[in-house]
Protein backbone atom coordinates (compact mmCIF):
# COMPACT_ATOMS: atom_id res chain seq x y z
CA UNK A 1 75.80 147.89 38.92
CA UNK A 2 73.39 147.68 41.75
CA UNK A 3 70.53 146.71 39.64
CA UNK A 4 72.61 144.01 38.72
CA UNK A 5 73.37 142.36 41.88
CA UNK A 6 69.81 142.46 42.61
CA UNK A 7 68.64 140.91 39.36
CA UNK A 8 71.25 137.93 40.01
CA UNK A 9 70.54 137.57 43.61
CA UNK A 10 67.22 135.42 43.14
CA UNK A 11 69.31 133.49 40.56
CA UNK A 12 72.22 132.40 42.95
CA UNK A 13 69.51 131.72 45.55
CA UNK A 14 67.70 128.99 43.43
CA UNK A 15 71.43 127.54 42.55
CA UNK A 16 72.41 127.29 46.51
CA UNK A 17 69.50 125.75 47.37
CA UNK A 18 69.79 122.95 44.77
CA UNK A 19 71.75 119.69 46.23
CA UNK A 20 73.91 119.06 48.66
CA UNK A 21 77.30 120.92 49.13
CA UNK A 22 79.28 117.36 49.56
CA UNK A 23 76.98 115.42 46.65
CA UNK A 24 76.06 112.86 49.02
CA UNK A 25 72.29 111.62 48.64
CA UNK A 26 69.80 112.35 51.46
CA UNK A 27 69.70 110.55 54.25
CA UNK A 28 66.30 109.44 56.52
CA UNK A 29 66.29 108.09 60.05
CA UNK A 30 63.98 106.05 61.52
CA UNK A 31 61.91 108.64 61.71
CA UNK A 32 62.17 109.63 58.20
CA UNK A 33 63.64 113.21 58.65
CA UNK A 34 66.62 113.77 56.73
CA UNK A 35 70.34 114.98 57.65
CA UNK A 36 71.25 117.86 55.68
CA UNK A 37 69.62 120.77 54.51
CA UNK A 38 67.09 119.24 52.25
CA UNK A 39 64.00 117.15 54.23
CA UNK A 40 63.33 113.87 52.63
CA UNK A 41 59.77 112.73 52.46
CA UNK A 42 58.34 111.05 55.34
CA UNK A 43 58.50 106.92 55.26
CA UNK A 44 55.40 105.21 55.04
CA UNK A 45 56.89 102.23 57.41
CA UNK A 46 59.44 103.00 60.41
CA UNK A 47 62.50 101.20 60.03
CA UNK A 48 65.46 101.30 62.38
CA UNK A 49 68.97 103.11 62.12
CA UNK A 50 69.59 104.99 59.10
CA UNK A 51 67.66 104.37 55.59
CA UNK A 52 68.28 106.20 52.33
CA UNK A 53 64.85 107.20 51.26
CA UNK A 54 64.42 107.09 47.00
CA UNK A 55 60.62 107.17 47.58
CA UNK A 56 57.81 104.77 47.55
CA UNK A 57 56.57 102.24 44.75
CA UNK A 58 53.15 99.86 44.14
CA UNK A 59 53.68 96.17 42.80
CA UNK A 60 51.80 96.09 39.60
CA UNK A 61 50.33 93.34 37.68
CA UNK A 62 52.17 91.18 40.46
CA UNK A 63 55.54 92.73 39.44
CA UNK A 64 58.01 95.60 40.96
CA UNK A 65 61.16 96.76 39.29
CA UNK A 66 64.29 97.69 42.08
CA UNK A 67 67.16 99.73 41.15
CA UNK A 68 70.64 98.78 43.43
CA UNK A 69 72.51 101.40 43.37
CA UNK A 70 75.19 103.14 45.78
CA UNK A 71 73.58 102.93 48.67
CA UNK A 72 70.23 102.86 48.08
CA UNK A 73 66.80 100.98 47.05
CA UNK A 74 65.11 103.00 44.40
CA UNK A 75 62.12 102.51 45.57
CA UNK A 76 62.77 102.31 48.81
CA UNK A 77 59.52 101.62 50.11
CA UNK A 78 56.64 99.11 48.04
CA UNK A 79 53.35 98.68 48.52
CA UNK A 80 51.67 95.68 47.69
CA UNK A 81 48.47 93.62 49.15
CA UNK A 82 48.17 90.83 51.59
CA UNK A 83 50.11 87.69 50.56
CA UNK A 84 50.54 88.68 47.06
CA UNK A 85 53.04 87.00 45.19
CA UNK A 86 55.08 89.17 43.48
CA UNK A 87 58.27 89.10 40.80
CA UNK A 88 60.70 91.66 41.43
CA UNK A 89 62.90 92.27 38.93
CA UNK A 90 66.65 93.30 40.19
CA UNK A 91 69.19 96.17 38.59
CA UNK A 92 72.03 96.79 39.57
CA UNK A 93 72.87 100.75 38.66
CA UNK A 94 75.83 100.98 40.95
CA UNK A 95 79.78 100.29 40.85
CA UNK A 96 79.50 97.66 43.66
CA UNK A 97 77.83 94.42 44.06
CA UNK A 98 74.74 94.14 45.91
CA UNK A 99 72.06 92.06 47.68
CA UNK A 100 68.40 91.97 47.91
CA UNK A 101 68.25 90.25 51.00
CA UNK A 102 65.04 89.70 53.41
CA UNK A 103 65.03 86.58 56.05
CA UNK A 104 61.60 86.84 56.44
CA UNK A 105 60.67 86.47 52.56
CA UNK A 106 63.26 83.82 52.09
CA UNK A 107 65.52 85.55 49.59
CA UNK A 108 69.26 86.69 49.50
CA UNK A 109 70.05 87.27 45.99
CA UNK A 110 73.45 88.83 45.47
CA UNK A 111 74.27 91.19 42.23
CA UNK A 112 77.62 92.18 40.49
CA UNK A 113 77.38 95.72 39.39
CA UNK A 114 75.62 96.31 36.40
CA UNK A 115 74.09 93.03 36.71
CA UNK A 116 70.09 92.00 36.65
CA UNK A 117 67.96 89.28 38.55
CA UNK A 118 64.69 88.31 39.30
CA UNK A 119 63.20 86.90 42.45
CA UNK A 120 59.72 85.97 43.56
CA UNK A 121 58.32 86.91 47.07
CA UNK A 122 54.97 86.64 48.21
CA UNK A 123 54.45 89.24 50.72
CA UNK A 124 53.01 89.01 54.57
CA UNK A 125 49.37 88.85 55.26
CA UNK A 126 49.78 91.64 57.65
CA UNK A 127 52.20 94.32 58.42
CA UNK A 128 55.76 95.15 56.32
CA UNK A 129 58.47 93.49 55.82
CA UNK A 130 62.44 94.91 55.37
CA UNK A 131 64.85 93.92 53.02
CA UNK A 132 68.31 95.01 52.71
CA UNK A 133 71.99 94.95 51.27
CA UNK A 134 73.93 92.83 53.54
CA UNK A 135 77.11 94.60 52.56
CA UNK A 136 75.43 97.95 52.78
CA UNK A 137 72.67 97.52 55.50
CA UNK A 138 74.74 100.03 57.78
CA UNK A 139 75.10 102.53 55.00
CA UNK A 140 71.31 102.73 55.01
CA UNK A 141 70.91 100.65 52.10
CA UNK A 142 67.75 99.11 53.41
CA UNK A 143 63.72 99.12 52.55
CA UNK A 144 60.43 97.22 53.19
CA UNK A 145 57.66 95.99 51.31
CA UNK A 146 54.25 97.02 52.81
CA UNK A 147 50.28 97.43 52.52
CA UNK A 148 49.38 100.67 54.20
CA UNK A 149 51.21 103.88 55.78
CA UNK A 150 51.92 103.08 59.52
CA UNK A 151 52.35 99.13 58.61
CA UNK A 152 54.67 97.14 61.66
CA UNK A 153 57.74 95.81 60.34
CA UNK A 154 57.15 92.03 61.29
CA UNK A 155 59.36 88.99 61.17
CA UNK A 156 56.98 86.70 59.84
CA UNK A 157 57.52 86.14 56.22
């Protein structure tokens, strides 16, 4: 019997350590340290209050694809290059509607779930720039385009 407690021990380990006990995503702060048990990875761009971190993307061939979902940007963070224009093309994965809103790029394009969209940006010549849900933005639901890790979230669009 004892040999088999200590053959499943390792197993229940690996199963406790998986996810989050309430099945809530990970969260980031500013900083980009997470609440929870699990760290998320560290945000290439500081941006204030709470952000839901789903990792970082590159615009390709002038083009990004953005999941919406509940409450998050998937990715969360874009890089791109100094006034690029670029086509992002909108999904909306979750069970409420949406926005892809940034003041400084001009755009506040709202989404019904399970909805797509496409907008066209062209990004800043220097430093990031945020966008966010406006229904969400205090859930975290927030994330920036920029050109290199450490970038300054500016207003200029």
């Amino acid at each position: 019997m004892r040999r088999i407690v200590v053959a499943l021990l390792p197993l229940a380990l690996v199963f406790a350590a998986c996810g989050n006990d309430d099945g809530s995503n990970a969260r980031s702060s500013a900083s980009g340290s997470a609440s929870g048990s699990a760290p998320a990875a560290a945000a290439p761009v500081e941006l204030s209050g709470e952000v839901n971190n789903m990792g970082t993307g590159t615009v390709e061939a002038d083009k990004v694809e953005v999941e919406l979902d509940d409450y998050y940007f998937k990715p969360t963070f874009i890089k791109g290059q100094p006034g690029e224009k670029v086509t992002v093309d909108l999904k909306n994965e979750g069970n409420t509607d949406h926005t892809f809103t940034s003041d400084a790029l001009g755009v506040d394009e709202e989404l019904e779930a399970g909805k797509t969209s496409t907008v066209t940006v062209t990004l800043p010549q220097q430093g990031a720039v945020e966008f966010v849900c406006r229904f969400h933005k205090s859930r975290g639901m927030k994330g920036a385009f920029y050109q290199k890790d450490g970038d300054t979230v500016t207003s200029q669009g």
